[in-house]
Structures are given as structure tokens and as C-alpha cells.
N, C-alpha and C. Protein backbone atom coordinates (compact mmCIF):
# COMPACT_ATOMS: atom_id res chain seq x y z
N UNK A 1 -37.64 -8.75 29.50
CA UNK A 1 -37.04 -9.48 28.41
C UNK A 1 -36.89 -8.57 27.19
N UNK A 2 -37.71 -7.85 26.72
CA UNK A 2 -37.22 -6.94 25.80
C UNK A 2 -36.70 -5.79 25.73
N UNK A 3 -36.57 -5.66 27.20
CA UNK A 3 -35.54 -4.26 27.49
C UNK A 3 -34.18 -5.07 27.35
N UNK A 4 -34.13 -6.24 27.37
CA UNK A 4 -32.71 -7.06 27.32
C UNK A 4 -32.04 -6.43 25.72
N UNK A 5 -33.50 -7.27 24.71
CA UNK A 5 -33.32 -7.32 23.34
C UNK A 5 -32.66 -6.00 22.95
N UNK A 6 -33.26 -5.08 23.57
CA UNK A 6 -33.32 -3.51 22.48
C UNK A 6 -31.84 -3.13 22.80
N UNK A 7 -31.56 -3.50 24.04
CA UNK A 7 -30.10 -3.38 24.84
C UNK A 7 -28.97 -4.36 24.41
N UNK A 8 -29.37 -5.28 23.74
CA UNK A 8 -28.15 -6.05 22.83
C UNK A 8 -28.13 -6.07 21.61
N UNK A 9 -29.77 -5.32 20.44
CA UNK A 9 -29.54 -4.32 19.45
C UNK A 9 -28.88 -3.79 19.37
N UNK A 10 -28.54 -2.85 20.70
CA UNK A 10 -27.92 -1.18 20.66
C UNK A 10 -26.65 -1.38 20.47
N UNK A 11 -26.09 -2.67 21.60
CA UNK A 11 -24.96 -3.04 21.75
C UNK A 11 -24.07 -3.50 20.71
N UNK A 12 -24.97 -3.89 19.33
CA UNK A 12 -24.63 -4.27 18.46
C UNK A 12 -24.74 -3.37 17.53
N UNK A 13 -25.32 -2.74 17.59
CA UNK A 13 -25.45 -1.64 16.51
C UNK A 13 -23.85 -0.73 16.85
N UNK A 14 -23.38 -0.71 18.29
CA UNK A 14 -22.47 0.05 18.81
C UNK A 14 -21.42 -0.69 18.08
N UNK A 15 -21.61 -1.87 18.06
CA UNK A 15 -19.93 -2.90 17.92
C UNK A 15 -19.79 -2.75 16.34
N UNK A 16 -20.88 -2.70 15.77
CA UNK A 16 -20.75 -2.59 14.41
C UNK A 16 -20.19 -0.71 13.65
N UNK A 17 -20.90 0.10 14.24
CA UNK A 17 -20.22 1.38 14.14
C UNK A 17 -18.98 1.24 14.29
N UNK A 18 -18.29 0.78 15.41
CA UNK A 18 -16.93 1.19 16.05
C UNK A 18 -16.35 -0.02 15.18
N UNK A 19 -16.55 -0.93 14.37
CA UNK A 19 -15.90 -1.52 13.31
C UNK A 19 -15.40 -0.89 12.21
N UNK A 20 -16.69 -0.05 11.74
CA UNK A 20 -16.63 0.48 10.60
C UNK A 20 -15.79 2.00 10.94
N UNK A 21 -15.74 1.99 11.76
CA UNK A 21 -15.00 3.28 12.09
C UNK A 21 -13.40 2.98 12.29
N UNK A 22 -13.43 2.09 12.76
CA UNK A 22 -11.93 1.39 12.93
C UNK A 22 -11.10 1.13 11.30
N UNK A 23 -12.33 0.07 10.35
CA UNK A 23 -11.69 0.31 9.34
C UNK A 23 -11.73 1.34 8.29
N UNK A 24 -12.26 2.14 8.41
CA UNK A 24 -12.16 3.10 7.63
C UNK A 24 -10.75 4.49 8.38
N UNK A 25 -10.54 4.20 9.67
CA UNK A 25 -9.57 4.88 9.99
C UNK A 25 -7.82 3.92 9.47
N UNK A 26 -8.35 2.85 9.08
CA UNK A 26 -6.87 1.97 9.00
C UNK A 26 -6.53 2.48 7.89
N UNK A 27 -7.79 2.66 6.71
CA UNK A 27 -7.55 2.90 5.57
C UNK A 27 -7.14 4.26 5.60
N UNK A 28 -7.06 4.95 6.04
CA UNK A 28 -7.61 6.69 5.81
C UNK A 28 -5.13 6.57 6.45
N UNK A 29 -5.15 6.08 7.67
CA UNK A 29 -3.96 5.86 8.06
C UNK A 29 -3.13 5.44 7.44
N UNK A 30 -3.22 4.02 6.79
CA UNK A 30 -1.98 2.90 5.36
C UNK A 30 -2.23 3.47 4.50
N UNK A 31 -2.78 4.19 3.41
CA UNK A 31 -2.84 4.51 2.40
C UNK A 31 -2.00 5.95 2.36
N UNK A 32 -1.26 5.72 1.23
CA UNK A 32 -0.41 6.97 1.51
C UNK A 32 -0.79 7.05 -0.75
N UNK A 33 -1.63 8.70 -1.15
CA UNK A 33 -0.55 8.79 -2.42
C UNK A 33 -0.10 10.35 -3.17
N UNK A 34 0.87 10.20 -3.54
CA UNK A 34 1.53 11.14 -3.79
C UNK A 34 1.27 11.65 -5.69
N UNK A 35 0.77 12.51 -5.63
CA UNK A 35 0.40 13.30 -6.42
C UNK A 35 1.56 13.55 -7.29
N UNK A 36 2.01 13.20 -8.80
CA UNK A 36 3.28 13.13 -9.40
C UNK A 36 2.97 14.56 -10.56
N UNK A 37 4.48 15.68 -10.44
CA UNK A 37 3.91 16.35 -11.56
C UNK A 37 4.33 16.05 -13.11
N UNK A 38 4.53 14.69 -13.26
CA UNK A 38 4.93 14.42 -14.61
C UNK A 38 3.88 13.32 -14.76
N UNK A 39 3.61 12.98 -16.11
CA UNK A 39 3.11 12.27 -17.09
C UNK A 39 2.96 10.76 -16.38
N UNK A 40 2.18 10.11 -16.82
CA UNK A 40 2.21 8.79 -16.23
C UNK A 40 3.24 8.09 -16.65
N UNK A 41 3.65 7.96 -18.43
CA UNK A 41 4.62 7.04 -18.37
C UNK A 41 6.16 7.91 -17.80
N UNK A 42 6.24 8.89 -17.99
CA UNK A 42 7.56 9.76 -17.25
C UNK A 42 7.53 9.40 -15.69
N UNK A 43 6.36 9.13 -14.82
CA UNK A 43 6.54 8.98 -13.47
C UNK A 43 6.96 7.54 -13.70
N UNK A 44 6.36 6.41 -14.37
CA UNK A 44 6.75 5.13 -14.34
C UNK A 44 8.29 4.79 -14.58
N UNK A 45 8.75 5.67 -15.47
CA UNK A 45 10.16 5.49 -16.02
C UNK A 45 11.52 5.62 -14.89
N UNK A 46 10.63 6.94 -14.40
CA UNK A 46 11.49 7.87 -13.72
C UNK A 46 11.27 6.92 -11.88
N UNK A 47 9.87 6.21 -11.81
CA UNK A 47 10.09 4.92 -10.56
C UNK A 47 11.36 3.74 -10.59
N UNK A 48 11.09 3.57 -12.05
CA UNK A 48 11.90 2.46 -12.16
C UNK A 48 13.34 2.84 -11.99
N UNK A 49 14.13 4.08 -12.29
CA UNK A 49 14.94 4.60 -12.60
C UNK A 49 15.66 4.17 -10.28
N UNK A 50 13.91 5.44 -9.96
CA UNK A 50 14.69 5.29 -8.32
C UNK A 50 14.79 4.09 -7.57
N UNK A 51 14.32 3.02 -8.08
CA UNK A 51 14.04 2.29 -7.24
C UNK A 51 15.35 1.30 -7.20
N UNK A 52 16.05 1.31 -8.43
CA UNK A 52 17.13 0.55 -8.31
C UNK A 52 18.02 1.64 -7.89
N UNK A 53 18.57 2.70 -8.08
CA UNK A 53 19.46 3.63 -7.36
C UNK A 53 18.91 3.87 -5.86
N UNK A 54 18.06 3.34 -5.39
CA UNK A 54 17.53 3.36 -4.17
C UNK A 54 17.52 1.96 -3.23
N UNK A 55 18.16 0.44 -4.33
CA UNK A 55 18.64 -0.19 -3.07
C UNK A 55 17.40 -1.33 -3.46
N UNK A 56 17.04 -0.99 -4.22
CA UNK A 56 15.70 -2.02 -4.22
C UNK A 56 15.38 -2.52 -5.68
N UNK A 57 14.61 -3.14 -6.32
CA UNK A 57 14.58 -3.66 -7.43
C UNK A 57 12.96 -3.64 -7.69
N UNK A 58 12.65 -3.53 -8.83
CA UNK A 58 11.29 -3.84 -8.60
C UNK A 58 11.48 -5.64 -9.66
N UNK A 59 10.55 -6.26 -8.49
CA UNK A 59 10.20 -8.09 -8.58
C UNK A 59 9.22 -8.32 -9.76
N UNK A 60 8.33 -7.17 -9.90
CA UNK A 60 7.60 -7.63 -10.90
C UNK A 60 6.39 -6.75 -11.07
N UNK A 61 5.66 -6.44 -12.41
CA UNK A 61 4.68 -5.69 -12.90
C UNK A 61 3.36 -6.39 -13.28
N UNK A 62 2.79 -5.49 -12.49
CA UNK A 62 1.30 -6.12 -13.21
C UNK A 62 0.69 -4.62 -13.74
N UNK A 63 0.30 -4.78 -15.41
CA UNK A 63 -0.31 -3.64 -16.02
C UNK A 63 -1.86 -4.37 -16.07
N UNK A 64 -2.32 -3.59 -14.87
CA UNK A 64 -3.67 -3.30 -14.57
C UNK A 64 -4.54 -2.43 -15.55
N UNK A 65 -4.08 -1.59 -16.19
CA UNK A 65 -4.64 -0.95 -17.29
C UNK A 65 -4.97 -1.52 -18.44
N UNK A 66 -4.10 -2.23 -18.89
CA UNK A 66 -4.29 -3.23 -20.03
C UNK A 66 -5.24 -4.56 -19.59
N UNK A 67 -5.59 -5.17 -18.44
CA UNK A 67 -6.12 -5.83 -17.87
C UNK A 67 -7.85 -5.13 -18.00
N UNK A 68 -7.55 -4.12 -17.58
CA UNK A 68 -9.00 -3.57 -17.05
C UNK A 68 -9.46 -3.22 -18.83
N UNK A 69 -8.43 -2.82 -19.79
CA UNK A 69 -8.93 -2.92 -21.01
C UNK A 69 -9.67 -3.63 -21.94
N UNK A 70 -9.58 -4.78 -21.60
CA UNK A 70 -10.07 -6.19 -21.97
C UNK A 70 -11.46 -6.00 -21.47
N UNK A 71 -12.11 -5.47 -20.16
CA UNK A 71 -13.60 -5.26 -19.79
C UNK A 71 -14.20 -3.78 -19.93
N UNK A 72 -13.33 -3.28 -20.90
CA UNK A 72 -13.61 -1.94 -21.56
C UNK A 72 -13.54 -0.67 -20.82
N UNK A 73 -12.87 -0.77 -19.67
CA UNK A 73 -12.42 0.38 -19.04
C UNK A 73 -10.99 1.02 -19.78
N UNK A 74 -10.93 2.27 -19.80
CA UNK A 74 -9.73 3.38 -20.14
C UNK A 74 -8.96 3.37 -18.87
N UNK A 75 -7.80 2.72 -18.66
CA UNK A 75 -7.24 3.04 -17.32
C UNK A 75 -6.32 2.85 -17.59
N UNK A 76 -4.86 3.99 -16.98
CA UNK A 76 -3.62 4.04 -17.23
C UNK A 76 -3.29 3.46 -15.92
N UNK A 77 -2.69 2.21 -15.62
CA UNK A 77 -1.84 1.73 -13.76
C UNK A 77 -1.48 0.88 -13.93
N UNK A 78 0.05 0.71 -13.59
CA UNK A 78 0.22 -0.66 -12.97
C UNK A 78 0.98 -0.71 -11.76
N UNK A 79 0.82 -1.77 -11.75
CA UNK A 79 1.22 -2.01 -10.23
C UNK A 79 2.35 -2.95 -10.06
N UNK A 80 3.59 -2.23 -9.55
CA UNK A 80 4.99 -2.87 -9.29
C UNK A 80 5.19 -3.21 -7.98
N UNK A 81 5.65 -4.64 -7.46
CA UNK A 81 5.78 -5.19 -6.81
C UNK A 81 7.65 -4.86 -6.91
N UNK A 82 8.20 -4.26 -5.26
CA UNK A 82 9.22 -3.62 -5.70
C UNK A 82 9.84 -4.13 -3.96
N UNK A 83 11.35 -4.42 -3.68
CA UNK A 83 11.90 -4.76 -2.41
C UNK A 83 13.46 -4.78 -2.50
N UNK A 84 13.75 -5.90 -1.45
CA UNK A 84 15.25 -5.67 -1.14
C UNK A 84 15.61 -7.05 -1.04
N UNK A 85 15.74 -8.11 -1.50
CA UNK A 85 15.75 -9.52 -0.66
C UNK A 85 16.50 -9.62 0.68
N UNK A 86 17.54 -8.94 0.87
CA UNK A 86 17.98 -8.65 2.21
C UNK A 86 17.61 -8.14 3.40
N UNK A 87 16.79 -7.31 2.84
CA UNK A 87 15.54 -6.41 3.77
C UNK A 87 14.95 -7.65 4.24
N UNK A 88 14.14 -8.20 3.17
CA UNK A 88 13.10 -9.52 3.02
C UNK A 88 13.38 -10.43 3.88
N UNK A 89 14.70 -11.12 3.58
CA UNK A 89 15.27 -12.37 4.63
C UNK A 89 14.79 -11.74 6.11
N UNK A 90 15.09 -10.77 6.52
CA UNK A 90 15.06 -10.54 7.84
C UNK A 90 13.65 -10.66 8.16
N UNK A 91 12.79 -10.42 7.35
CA UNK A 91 11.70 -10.00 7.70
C UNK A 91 10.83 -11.50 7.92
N UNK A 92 11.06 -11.73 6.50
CA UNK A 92 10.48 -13.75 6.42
C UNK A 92 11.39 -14.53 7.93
N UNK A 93 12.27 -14.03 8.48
CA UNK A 93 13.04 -15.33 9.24
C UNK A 93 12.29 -14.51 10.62
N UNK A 94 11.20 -13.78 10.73
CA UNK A 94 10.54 -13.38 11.81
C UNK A 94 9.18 -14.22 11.62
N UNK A 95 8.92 -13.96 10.42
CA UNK A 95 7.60 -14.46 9.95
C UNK A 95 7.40 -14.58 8.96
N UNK A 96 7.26 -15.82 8.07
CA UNK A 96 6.90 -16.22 7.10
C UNK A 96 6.06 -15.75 6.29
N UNK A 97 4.92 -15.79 7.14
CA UNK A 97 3.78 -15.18 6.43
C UNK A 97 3.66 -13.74 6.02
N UNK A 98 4.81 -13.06 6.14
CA UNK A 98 4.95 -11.70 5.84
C UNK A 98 4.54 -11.48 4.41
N UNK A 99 5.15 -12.76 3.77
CA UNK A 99 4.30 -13.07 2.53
C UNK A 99 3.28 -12.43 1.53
N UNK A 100 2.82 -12.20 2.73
CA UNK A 100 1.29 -11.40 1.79
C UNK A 100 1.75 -10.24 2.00
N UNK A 101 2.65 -9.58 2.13
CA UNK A 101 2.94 -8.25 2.11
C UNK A 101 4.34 -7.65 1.37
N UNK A 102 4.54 -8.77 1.45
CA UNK A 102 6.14 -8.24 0.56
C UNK A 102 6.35 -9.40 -0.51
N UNK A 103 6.63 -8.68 -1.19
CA UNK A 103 7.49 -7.58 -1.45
C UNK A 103 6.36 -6.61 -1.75
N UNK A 104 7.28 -5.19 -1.49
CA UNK A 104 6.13 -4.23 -1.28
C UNK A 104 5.10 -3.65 -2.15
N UNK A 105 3.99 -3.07 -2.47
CA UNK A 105 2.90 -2.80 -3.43
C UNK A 105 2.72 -1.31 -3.92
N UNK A 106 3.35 -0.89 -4.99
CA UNK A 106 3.12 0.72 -5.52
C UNK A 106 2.42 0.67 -6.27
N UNK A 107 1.26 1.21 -6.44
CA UNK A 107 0.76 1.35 -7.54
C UNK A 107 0.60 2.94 -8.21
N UNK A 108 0.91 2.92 -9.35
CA UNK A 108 1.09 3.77 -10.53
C UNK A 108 0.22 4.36 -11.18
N UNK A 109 -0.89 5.48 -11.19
CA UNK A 109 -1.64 5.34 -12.05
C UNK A 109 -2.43 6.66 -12.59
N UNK A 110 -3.44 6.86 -13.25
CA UNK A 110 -3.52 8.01 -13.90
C UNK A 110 -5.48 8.34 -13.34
N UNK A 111 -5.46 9.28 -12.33
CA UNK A 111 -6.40 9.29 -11.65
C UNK A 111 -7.76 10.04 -12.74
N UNK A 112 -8.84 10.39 -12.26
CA UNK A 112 -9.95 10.75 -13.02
C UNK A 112 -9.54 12.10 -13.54
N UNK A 113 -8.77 12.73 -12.94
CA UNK A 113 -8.29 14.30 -12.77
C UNK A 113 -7.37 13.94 -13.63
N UNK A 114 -6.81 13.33 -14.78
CA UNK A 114 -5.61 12.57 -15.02
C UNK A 114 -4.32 13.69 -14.82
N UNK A 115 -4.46 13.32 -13.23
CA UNK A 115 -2.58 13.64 -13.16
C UNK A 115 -2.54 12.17 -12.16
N UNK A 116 -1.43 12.10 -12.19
CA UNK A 116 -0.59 10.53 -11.98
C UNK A 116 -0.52 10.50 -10.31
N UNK A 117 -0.80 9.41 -10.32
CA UNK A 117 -0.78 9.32 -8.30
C UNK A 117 0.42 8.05 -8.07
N UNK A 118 1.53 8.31 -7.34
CA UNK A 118 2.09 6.54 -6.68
C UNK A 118 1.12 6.30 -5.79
N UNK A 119 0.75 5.43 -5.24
CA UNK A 119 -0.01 5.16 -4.32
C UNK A 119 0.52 4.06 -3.53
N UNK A 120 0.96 3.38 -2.22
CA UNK A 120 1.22 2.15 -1.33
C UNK A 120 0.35 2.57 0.03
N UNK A 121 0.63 1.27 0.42
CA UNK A 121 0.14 1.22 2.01
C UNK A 121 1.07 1.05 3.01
N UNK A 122 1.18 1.81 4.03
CA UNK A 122 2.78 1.73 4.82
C UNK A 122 2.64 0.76 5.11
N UNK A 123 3.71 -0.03 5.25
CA UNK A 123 4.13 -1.18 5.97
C UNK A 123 3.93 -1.23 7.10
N UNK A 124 4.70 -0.17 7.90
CA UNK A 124 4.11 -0.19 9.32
C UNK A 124 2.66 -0.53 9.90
N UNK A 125 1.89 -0.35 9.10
CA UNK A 125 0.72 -0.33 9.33
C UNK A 125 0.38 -2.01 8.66
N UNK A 126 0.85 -2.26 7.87
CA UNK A 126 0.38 -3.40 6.78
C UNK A 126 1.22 -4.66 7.47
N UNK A 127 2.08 -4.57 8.22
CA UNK A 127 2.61 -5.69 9.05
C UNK A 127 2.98 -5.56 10.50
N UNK A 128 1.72 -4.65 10.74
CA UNK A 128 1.87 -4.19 12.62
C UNK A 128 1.12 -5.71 12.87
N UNK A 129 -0.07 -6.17 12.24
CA UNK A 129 -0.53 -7.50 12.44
C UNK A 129 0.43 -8.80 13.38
N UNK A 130 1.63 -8.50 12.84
CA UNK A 130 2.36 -9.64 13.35
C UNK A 130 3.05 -9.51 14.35
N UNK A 131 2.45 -8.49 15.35
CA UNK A 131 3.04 -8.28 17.01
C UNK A 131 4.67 -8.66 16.98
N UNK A 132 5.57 -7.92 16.41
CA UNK A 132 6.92 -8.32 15.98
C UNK A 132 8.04 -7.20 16.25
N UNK A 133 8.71 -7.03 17.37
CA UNK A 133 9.12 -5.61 17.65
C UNK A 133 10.10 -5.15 16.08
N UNK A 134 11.33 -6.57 15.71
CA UNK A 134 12.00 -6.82 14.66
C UNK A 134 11.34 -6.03 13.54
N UNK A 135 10.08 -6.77 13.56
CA UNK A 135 9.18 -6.62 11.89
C UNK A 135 8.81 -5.04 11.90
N UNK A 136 8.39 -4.42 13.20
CA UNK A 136 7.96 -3.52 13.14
C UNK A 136 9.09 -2.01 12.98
N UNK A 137 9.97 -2.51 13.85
CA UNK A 137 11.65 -1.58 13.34
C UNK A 137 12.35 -1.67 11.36
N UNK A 138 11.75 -2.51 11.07
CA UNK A 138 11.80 -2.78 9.75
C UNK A 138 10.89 -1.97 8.58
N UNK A 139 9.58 -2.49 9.15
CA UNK A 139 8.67 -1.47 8.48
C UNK A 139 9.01 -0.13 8.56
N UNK A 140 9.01 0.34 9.84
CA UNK A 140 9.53 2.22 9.88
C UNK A 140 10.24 2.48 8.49
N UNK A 141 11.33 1.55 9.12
CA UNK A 141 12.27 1.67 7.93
C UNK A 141 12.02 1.93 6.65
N UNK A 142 10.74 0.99 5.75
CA UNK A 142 10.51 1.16 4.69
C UNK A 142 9.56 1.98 4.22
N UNK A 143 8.66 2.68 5.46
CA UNK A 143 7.71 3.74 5.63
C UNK A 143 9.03 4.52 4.77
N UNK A 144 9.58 5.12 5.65
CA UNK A 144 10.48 6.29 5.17
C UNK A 144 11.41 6.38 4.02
N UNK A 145 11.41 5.05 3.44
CA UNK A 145 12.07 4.55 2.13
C UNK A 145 11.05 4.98 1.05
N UNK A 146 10.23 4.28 1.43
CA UNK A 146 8.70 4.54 0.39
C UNK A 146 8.49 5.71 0.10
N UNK A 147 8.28 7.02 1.31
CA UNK A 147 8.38 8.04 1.15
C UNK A 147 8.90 8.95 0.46
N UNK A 148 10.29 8.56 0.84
CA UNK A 148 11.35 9.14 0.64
C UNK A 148 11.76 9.01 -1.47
N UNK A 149 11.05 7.97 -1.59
CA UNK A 149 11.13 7.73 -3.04
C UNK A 149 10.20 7.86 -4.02
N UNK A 150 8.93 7.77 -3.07
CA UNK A 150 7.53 8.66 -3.93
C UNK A 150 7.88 9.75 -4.37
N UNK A 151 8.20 11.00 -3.19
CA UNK A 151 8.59 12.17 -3.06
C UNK A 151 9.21 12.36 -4.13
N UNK A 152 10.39 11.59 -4.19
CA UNK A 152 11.10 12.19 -5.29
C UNK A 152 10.82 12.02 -6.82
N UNK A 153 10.10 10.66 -6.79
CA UNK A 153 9.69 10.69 -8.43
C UNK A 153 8.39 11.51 -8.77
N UNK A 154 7.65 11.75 -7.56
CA UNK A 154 6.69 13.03 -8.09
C UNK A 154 7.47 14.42 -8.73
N UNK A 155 8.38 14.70 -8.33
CA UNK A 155 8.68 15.81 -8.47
C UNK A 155 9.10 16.53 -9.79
């Protein structure tokens, strides 16, 4: 009987490692950020600038910096909620609940090192959840959009 116990310890001790290993590889995988060589508000300006010459709009801002100011932290970020509604339709008429993911999440901000990071989480990765061949040909898509537009406002 307690060679059982120590053997469904272990087993558990195993299931719990290979959790924590799982999520810390999801994170290490969705998290994408790109190191900007201009100024925080010049990278913010210069986002807003690509994102509509890029097909997309940004939906809405949350200044997290000014937020976190109020509990006496110094922090330059915010975070733009940025998409396509056309993109979107396709995506919501697969799955609704895509919801919690889009429109998509950049955040903006001015790291300890203060040079400026975009930072998102690929989609691909952030709506592989919904076993969706559609959803998932979509995401690619905005992987390489995202990319493709970090890239350039770092520069």
C-alpha cells in the first residue's frame, strides 16, 4: 500500500512538472516583443500611423501607465486594442467566443532598460484553442501582419 502512495506522489509530482513546463513553453512561444529604436511616444505615434495604412484600425486604448500612476508606479504603456472588422466577421461567424481575443492586443511600453518594446501574443497560438482549420488559416495570417508591422514601427 505505500509503494502505491509514493508511486501516485511521483505520478503527480510528474503531471505537475509537465504542466508547468507546458505553460511556460506556451508563454516563451505567444509572446512575441520587438525592441523599438525610437522613443516611446515616437513608437506610439508612428503605431498608430501603421496600423491604419496597414488595413486595420486601432478599436481602442487603454493607458496603463497613467492607471498604474494612481498606485504610484512610473510606467510608460498602453495598450491598443487594434483589428479589421472584416477580418473579425470571419472569425466571430466560426466562433463567437473568439471574443476574448480579438480584437487583437499590442502593448506599448517603456521597459526597465527604458527602450520601448511592442509586445502581442500570436494569434495563432492565442486561438489554436478553438480546433478551427478557418480560425487557424486566419490567425497565420495575422501572425505575419503583426509582425510585419511591429518590425516596421521599431525601426
Amino acid at each position: 500500500m505505500k509503494q502505491f502512495r509514493n508511486l501516485r506522489r511521483i505520478t503527480l509530482i510528474a503531471a505537475l512538472f509537465a504542466a508547468f513546463a507546458a505553460t511556460t513553453a506556451f508563454a516563451q512561444n505567444a509572446r512575441v516583443s520587438v525592441p523599438s529604436s525610437k522613443s516611446f511616444d515616437q513608437t506610439v505615434e508612428a503605431f498608430k500611423m501603421a496600423v491604419s495604412k496597414g488595413g486595420m484600425m486601432v478599436m481602442s486604448t487603454v493607458d496603463q501607465g497613467n492607471m498604474m500612476k494612481m498606485a504610484g508606479l512610473d510606467l510608460k504603456g498602453t495598450l491598443f486594442l487594434v483589428g479589421n472588422p472584416n477580418i473579425g466577421k470571419q472569425v466571430f461567424e466560426k466562433d463567437p467566443a473568439a471574443g476574448l481575443y480579438l480584437p487583437l492586443r499590442v502593448y506599448i511600453y517603456q521597459g526597465s532598460d527604458n527602450k520601448t518594446y511592442l509586445s502581442y501574443d500570436k494569434p495563432s497560438v492565442v486561438l489554436k484553442p478553438f480546433n478551427n482549420a478557418s480560425i487557424d488559416q486566419t490567425a497565420g495570417m495575422l501572425d505575419q501582419k503583426l509582425d510585419m508591422l511591429t518590425h516596421m514601427v521599431a525601426q
